[in-house]
C-alpha atoms as a PDB file:
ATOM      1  CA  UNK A   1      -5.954 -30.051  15.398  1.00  0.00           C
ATOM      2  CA  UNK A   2      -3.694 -30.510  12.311  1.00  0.00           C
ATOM      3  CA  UNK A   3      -5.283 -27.388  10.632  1.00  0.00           C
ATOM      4  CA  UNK A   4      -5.520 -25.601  13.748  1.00  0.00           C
ATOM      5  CA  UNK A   5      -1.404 -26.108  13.796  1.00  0.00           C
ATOM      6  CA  UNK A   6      -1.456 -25.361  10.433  1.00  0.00           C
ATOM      7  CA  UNK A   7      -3.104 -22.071  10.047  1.00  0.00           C
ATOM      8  CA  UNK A   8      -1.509 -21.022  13.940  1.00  0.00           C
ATOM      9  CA  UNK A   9       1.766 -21.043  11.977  1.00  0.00           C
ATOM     10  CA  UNK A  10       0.797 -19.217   8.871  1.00  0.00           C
ATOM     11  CA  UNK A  11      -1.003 -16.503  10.795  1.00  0.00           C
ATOM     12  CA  UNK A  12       2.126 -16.213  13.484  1.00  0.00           C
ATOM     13  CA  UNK A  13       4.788 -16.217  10.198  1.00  0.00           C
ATOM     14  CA  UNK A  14       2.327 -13.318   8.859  1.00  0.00           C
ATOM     15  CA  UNK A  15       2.509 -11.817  11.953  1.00  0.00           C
ATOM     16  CA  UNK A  16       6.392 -11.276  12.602  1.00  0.00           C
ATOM     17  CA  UNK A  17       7.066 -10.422   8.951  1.00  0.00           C
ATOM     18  CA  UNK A  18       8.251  -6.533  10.061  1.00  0.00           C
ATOM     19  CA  UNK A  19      10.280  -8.031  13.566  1.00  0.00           C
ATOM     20  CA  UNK A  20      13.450  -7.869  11.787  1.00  0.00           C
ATOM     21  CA  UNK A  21      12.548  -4.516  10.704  1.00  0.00           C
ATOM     22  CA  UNK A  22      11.187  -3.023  14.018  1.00  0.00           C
ATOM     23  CA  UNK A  23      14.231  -4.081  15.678  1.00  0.00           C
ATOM     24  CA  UNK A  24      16.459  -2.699  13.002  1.00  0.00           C
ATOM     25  CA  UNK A  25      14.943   0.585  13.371  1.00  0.00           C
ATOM     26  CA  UNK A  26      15.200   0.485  17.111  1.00  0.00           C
ATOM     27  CA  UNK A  27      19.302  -0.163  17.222  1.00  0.00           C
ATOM     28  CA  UNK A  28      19.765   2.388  14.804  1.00  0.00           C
ATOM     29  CA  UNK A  29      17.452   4.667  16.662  1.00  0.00           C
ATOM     30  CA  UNK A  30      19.160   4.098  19.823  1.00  0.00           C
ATOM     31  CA  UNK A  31      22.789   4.560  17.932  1.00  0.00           C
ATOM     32  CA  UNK A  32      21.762   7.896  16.363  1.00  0.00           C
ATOM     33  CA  UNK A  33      20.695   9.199  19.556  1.00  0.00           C
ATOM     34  CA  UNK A  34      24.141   7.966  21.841  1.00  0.00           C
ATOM     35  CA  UNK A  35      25.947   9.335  18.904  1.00  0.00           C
ATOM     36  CA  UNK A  36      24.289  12.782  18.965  1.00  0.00           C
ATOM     37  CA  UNK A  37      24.572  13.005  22.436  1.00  0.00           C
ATOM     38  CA  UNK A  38      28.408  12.136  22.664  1.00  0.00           C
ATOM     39  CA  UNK A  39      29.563  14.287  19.744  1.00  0.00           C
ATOM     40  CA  UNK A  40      27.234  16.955  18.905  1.00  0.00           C
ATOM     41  CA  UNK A  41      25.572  17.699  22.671  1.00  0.00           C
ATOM     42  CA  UNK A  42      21.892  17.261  20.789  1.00  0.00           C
ATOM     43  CA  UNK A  43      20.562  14.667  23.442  1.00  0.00           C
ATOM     44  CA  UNK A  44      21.179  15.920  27.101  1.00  0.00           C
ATOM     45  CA  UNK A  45      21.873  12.828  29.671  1.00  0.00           C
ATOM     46  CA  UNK A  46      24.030  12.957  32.667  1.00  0.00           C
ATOM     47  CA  UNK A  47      27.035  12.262  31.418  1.00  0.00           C
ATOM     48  CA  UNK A  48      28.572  11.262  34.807  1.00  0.00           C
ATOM     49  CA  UNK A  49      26.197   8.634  35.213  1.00  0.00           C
ATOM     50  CA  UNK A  50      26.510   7.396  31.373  1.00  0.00           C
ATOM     51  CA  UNK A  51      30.204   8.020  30.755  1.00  0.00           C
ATOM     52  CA  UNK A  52      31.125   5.377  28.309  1.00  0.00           C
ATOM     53  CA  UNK A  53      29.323   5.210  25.072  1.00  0.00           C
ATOM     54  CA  UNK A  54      28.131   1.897  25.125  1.00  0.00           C
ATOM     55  CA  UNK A  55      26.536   2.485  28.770  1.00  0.00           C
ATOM     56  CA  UNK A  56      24.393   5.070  26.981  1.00  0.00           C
ATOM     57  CA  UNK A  57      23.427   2.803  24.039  1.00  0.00           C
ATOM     58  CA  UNK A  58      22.314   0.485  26.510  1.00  0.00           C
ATOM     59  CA  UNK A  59      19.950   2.421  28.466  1.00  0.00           C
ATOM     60  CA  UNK A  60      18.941   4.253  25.503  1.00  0.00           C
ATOM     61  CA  UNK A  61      18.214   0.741  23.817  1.00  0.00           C
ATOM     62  CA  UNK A  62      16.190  -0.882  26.690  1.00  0.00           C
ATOM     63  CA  UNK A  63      14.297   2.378  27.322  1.00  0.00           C
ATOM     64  CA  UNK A  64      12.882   2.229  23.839  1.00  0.00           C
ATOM     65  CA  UNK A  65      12.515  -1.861  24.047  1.00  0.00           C
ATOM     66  CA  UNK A  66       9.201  -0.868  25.828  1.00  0.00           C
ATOM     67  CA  UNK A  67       7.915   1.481  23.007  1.00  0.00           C
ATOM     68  CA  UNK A  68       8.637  -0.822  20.281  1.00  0.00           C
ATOM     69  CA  UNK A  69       7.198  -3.684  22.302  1.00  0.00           C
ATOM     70  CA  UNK A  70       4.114  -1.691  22.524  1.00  0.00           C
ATOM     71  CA  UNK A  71       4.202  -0.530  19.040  1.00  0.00           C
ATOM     72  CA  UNK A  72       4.697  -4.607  18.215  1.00  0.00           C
ATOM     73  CA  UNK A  73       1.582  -4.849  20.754  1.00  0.00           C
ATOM     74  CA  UNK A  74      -0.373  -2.470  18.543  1.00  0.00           C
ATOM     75  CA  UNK A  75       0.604  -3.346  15.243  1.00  0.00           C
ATOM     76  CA  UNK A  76      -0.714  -7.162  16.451  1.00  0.00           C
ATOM     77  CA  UNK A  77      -4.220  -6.031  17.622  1.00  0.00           C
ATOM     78  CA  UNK A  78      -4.722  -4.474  14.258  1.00  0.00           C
ATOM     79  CA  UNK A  79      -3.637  -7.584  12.338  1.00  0.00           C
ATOM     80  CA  UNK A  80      -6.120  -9.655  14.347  1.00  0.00           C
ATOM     81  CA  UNK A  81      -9.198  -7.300  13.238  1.00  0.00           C
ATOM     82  CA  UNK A  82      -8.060  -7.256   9.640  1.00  0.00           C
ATOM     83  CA  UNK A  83      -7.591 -10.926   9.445  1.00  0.00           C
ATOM     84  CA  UNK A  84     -10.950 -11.644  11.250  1.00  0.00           C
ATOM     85  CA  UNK A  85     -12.504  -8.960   8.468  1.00  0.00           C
ATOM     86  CA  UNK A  86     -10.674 -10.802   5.579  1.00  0.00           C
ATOM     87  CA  UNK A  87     -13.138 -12.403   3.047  1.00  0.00           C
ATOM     88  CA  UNK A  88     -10.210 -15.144   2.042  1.00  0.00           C
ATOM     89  CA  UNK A  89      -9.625 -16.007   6.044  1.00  0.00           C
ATOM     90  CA  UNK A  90     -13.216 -16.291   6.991  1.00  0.00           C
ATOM     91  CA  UNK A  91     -13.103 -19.163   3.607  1.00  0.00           C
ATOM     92  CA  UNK A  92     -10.861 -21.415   5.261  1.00  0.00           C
ATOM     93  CA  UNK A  93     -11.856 -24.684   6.310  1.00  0.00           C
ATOM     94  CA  UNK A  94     -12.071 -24.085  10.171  1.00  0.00           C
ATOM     95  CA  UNK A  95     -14.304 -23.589  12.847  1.00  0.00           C
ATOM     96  CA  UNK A  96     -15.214 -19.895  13.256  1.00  0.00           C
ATOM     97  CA  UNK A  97     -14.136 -20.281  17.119  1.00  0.00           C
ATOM     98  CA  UNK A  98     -10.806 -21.937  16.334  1.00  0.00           C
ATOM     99  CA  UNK A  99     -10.144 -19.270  13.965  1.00  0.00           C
ATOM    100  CA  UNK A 100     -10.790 -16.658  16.240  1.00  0.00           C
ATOM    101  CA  UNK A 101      -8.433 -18.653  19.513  1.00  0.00           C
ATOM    102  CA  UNK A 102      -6.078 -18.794  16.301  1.00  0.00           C
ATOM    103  CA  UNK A 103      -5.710 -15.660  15.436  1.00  0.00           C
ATOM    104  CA  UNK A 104      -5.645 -14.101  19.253  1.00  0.00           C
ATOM    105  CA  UNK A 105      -3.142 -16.834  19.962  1.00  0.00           C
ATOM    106  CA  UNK A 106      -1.056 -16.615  16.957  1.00  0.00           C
ATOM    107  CA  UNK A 107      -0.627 -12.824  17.689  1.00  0.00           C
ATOM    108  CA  UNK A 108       0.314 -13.206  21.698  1.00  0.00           C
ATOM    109  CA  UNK A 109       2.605 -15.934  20.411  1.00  0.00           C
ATOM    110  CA  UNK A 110       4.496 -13.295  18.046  1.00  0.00           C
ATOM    111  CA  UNK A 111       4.395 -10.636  20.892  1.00  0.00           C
ATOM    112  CA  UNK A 112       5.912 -13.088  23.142  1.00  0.00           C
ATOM    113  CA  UNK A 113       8.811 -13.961  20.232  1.00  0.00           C
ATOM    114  CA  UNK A 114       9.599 -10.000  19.981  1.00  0.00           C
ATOM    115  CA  UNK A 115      10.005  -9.987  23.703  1.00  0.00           C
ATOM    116  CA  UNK A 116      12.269 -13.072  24.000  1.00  0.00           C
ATOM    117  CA  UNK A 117      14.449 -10.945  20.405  1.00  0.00           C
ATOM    118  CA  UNK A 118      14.439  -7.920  22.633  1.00  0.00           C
ATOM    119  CA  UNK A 119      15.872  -9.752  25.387  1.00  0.00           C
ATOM    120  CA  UNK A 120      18.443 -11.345  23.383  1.00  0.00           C
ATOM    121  CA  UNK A 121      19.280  -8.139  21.511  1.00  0.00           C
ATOM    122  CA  UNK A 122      19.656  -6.225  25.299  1.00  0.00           C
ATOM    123  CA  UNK A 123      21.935  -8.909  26.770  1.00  0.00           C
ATOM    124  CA  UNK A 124      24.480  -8.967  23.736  1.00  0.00           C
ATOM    125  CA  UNK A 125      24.592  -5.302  24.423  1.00  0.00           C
ATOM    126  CA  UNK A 126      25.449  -5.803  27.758  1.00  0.00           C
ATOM    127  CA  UNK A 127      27.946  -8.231  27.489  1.00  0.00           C
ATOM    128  CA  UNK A 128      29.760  -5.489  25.191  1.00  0.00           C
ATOM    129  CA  UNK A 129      29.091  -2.921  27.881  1.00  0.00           C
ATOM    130  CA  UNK A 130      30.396  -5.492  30.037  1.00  0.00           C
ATOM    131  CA  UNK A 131      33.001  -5.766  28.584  1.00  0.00           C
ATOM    132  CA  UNK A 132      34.516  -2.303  27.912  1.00  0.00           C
ATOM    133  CA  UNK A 133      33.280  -0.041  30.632  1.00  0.00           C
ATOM    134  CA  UNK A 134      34.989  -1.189  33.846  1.00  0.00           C
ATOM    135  CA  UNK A 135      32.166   1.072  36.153  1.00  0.00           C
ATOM    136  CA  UNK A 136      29.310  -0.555  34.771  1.00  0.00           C
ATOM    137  CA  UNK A 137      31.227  -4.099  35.089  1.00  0.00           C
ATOM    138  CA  UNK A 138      32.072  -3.454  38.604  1.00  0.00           C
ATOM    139  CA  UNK A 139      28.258  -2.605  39.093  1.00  0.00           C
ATOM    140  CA  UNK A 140      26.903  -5.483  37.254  1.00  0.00           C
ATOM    141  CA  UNK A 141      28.884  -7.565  39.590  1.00  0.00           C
ATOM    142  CA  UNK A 142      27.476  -6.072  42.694  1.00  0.00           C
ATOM    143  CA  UNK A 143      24.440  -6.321  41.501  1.00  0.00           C
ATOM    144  CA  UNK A 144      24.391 -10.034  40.607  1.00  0.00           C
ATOM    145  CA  UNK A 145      25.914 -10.575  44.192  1.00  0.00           C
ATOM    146  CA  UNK A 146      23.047  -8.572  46.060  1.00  0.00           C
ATOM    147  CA  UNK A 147      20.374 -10.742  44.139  1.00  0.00           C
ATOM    148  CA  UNK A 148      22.359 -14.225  45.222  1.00  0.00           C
ATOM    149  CA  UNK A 149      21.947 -12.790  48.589  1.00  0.00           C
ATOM    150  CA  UNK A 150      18.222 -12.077  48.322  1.00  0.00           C
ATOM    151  CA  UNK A 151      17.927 -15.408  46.725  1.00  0.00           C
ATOM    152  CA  UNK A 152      18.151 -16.538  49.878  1.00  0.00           C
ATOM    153  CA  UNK A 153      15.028 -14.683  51.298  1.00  0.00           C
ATOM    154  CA  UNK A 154      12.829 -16.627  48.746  1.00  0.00           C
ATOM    155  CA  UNK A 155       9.510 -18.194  49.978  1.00  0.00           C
ATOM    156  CA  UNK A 156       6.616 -19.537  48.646  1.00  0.00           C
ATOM    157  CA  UNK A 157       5.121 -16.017  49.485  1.00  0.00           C
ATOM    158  CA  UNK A 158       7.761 -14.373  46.983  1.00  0.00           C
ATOM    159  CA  UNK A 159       7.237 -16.852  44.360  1.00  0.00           C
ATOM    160  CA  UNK A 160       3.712 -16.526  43.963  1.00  0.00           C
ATOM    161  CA  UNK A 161       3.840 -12.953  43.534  1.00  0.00           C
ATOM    162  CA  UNK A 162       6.600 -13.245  41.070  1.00  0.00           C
ATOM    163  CA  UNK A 163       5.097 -15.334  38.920  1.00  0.00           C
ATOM    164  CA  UNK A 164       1.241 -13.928  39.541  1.00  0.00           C
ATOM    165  CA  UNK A 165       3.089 -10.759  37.997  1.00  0.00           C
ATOM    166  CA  UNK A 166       4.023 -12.554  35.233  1.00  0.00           C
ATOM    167  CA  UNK A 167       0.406 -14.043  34.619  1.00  0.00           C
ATOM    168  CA  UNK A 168      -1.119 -10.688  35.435  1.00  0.00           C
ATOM    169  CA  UNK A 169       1.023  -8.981  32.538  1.00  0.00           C
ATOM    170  CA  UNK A 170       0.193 -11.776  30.177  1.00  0.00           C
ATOM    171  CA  UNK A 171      -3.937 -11.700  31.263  1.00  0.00           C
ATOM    172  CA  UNK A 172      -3.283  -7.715  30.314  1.00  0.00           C
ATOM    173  CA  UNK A 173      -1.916  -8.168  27.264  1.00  0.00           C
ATOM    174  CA  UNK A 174      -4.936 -10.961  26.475  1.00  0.00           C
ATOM    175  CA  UNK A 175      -7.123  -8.367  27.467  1.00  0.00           C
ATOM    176  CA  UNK A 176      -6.109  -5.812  25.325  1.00  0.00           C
ATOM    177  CA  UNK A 177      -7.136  -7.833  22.432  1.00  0.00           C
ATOM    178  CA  UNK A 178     -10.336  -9.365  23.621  1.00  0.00           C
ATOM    179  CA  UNK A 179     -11.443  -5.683  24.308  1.00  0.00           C
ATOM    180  CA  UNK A 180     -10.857  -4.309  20.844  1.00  0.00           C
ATOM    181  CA  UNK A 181     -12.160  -7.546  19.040  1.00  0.00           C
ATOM    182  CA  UNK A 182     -15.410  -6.653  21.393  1.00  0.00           C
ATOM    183  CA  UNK A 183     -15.063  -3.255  19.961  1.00  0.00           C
ATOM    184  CA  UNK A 184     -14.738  -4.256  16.511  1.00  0.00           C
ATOM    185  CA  UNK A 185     -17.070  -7.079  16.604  1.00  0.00           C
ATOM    186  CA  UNK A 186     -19.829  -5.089  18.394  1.00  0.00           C
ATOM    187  CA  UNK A 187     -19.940  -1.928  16.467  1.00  0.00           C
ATOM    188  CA  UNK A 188     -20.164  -3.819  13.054  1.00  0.00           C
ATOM    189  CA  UNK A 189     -23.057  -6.113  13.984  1.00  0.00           C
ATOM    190  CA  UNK A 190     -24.970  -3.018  15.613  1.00  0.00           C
ATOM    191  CA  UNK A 191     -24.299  -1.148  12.851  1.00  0.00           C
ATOM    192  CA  UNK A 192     -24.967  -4.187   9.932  1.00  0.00           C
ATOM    193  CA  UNK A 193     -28.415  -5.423  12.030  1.00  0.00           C
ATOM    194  CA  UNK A 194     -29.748  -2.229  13.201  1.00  0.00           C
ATOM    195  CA  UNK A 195     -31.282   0.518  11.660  1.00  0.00           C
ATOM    196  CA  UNK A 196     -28.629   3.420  11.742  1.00  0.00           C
ATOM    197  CA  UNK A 197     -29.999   5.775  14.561  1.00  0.00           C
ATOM    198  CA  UNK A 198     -30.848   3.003  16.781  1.00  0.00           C
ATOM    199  CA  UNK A 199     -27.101   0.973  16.191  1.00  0.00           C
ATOM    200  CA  UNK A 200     -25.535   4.146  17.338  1.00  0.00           C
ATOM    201  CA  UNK A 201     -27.719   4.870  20.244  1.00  0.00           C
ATOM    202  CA  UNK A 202     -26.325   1.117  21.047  1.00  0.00           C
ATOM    203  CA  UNK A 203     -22.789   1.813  20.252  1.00  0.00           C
ATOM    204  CA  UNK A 204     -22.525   4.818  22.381  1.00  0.00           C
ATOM    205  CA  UNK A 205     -24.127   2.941  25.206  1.00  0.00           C
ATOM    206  CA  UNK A 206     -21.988   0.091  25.040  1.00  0.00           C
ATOM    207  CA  UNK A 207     -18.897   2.545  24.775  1.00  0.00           C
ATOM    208  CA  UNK A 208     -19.777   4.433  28.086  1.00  0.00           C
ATOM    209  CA  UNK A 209     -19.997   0.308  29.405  1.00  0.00           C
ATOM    210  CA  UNK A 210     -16.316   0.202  28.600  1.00  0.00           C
ATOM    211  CA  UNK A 211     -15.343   3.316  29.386  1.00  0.00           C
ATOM    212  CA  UNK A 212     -16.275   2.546  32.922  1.00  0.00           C
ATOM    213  CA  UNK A 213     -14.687  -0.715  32.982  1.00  0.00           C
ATOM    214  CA  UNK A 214     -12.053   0.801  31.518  1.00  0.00           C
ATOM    215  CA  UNK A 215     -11.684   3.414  34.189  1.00  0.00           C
ATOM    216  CA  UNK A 216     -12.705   0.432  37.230  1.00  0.00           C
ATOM    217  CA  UNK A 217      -9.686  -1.493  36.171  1.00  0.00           C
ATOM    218  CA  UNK A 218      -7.484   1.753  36.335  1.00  0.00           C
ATOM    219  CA  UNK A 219      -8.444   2.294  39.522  1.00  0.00           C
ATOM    220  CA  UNK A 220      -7.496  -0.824  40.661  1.00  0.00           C
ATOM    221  CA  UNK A 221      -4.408  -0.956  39.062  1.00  0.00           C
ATOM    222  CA  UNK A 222      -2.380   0.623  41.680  1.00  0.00           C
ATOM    223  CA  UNK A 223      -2.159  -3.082  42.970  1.00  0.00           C
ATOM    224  CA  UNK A 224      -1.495  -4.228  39.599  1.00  0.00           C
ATOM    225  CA  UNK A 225       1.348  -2.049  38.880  1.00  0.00           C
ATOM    226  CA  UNK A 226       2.890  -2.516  42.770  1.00  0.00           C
ATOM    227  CA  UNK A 227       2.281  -6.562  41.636  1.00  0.00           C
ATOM    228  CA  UNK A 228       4.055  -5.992  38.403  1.00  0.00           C
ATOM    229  CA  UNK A 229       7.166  -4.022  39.806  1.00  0.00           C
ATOM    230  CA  UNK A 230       7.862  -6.449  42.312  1.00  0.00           C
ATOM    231  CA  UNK A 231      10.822  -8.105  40.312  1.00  0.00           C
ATOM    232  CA  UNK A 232      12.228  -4.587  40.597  1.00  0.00           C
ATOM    233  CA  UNK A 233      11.884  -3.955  44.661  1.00  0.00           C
ATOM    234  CA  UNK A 234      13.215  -7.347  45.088  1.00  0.00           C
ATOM    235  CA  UNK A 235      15.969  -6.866  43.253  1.00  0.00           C
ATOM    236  CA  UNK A 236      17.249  -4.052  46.108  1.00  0.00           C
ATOM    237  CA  UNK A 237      16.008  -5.697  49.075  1.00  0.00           C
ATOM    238  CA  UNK A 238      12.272  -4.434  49.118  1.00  0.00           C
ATOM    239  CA  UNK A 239       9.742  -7.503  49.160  1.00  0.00           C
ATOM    240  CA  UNK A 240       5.692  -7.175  49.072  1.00  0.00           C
ATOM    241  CA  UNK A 241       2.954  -9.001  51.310  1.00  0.00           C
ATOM    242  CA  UNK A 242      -0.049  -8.263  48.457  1.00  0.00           C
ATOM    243  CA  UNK A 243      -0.794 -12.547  48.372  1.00  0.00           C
ATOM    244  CA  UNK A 244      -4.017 -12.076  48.636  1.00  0.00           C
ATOM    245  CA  UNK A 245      -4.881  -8.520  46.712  1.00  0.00           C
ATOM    246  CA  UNK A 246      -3.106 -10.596  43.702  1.00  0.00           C
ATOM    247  CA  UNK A 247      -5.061 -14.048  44.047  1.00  0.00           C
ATOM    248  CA  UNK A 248      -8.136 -11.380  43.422  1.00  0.00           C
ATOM    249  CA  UNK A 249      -6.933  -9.253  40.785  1.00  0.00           C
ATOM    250  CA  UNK A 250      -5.519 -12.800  38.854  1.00  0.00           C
ATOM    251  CA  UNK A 251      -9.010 -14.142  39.655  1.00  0.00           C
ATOM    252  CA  UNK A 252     -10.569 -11.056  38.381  1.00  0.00           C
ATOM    253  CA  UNK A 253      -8.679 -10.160  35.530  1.00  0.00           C
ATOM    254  CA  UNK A 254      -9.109 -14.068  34.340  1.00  0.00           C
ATOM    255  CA  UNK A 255     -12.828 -13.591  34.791  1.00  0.00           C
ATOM    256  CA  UNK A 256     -13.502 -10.554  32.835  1.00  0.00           C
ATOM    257  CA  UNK A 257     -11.062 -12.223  30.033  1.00  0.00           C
ATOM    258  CA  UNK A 258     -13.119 -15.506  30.222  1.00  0.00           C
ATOM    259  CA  UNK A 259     -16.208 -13.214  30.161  1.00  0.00           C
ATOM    260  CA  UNK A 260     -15.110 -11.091  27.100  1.00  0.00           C
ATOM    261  CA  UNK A 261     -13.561 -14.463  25.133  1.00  0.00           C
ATOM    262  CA  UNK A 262     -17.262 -15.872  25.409  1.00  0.00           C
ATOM    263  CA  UNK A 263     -18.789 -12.554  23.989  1.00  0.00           C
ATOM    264  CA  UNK A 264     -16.265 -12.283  21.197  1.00  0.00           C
ATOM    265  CA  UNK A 265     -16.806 -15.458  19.770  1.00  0.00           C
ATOM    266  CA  UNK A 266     -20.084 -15.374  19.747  1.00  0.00           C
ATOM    267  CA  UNK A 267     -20.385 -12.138  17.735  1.00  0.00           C
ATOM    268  CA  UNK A 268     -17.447 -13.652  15.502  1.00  0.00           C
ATOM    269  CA  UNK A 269     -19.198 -16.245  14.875  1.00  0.00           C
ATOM    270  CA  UNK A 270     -22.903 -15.371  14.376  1.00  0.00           C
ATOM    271  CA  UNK A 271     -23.020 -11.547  13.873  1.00  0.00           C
ATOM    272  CA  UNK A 272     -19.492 -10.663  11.788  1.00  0.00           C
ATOM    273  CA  UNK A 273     -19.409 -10.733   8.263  1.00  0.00           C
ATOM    274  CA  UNK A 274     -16.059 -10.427   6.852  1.00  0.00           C
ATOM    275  CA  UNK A 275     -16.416  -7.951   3.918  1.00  0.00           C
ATOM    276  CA  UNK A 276     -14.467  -8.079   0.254  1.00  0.00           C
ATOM    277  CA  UNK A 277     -11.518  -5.810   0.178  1.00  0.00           C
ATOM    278  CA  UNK A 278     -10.170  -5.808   3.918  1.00  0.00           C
END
């Protein structure tokens, strides 16, 4: 457990080297364009909704929050395949399954820390918005009061799908890098084991697999995304009745990431060779 500590915090430190940086790039971003759009016209936004600068910086700021999380989300699914493929990783004294939980964990871990930054970073703007544009304080204020009254309305019912939203985003995001790793893994044992006609026949068979899934799990994620938004109706009144279409998509999403967990450490672990040089 000691070296499964150990290594978690190496790989998680190696993974939120370039946060600082990402979120640098996003203020500044976010700046250029309020500036632009206040002085020069370059930008067009309503200006009668976003009237004071800082307003604009704001929603500028926490509109791009969600490409630079998913940028972050990106950057960390390719730093789990090149660690897995590193020669010098694959040397360390741990078992090839640990390494593997290590590395997926590390990286949620250091998606989860950019999050929490982003929050941070969007609530210090919004206490200066607060602070000096009086229509956005007034409607902060109204806002907080219509949630204390709709705190009110809570039920069991309401919990569970609030936090089921939560565990269905986080089951997503585990997802998203037990899929690739599949990917990865897959392709390079076909194509290591198997003669070269035969691993692609395999590959592209296996693709069209997870293409299907793929498209099965879109289809069904009109629940998912009326799950996921429900923070959002309930914060105006609106409230959803979907207990039982989000026990099944928890229940199915947790399956398939079970399912896909079991695969990818067995092909980590008996059919991946890391190679020199990744």
């Amino acid at each position: 457990m000691a070296i499964f500590n150990r290594y978690f915090t190496v790989l998680f430190r190696l993974k939120t080297k370039w946060i600082s940086l990402l979120l640098v790039i996003q203020t500044v971003a976010s700046f250029a364009m309020t500036f632009f759009n206040f002085n020069n016209g370059h930008v067009y936004i309503n200006r009668h909704i976003f009237s004071n600068f800082f307003t604009l910086w704001l929603a500028i700021f926490i509109v791009q929050a969600w490409l630079f999380t998913a940028i972050f989300y990106l950057t960390t699914c390719f730093q789990n395949e090149r660690v897995s493929g590193n020669q010098t990783w694959r040397l360390i004294p741990i078992d090839d399954k640990k390494f593997y939980f290590d590395n997926i964990l590390s990286s949620f871990a250091a998606l989860l820390f950019f999050v929490i930054l982003e929050i941070i970073c969007t609530l210090i703007l919004s206490v200066v918005t607060f602070t000096f544009d009086s229509q956005f304080h007034n409607s902060l204020i109204e806002m907080f009061a219509d949630i204390g009254r709709h705190l009110q309305q809570v039920d069991l019912e309401i919990m569970f799908n609030f936090f089921g939203a939560l565990m269905m985003v986080i089951l997503c995001a585990f997802f998203g890098y037990f899929i690739i790793s599949f990917l990865n893994y897959s392709s390079r044992a076909l194509l290591d084991y198997l003669p070269q006609a035969l691993s692609k026949a395999y590959f592209r068979i296996i693709a069209v697999l997870v293409i299907i899934l793929v498209a099965w799990l879109a289809i069904k994620a009109s629940i998912g995304l009326q799950i996921i938004s429900f923070p959002f109706r309930f914060m105006i009144g609106e409230t959803t009745g979907t207990n039982d279409d989000l026990a099944i998509a928890l229940l199915l999403m947790l399956i398939i990431n079970i399912l896909f967990w079991f695969f990818d450490t067995i092909l980590f672990s008996k059919f991946f060779e890391a190679r020199e040089g990744k």
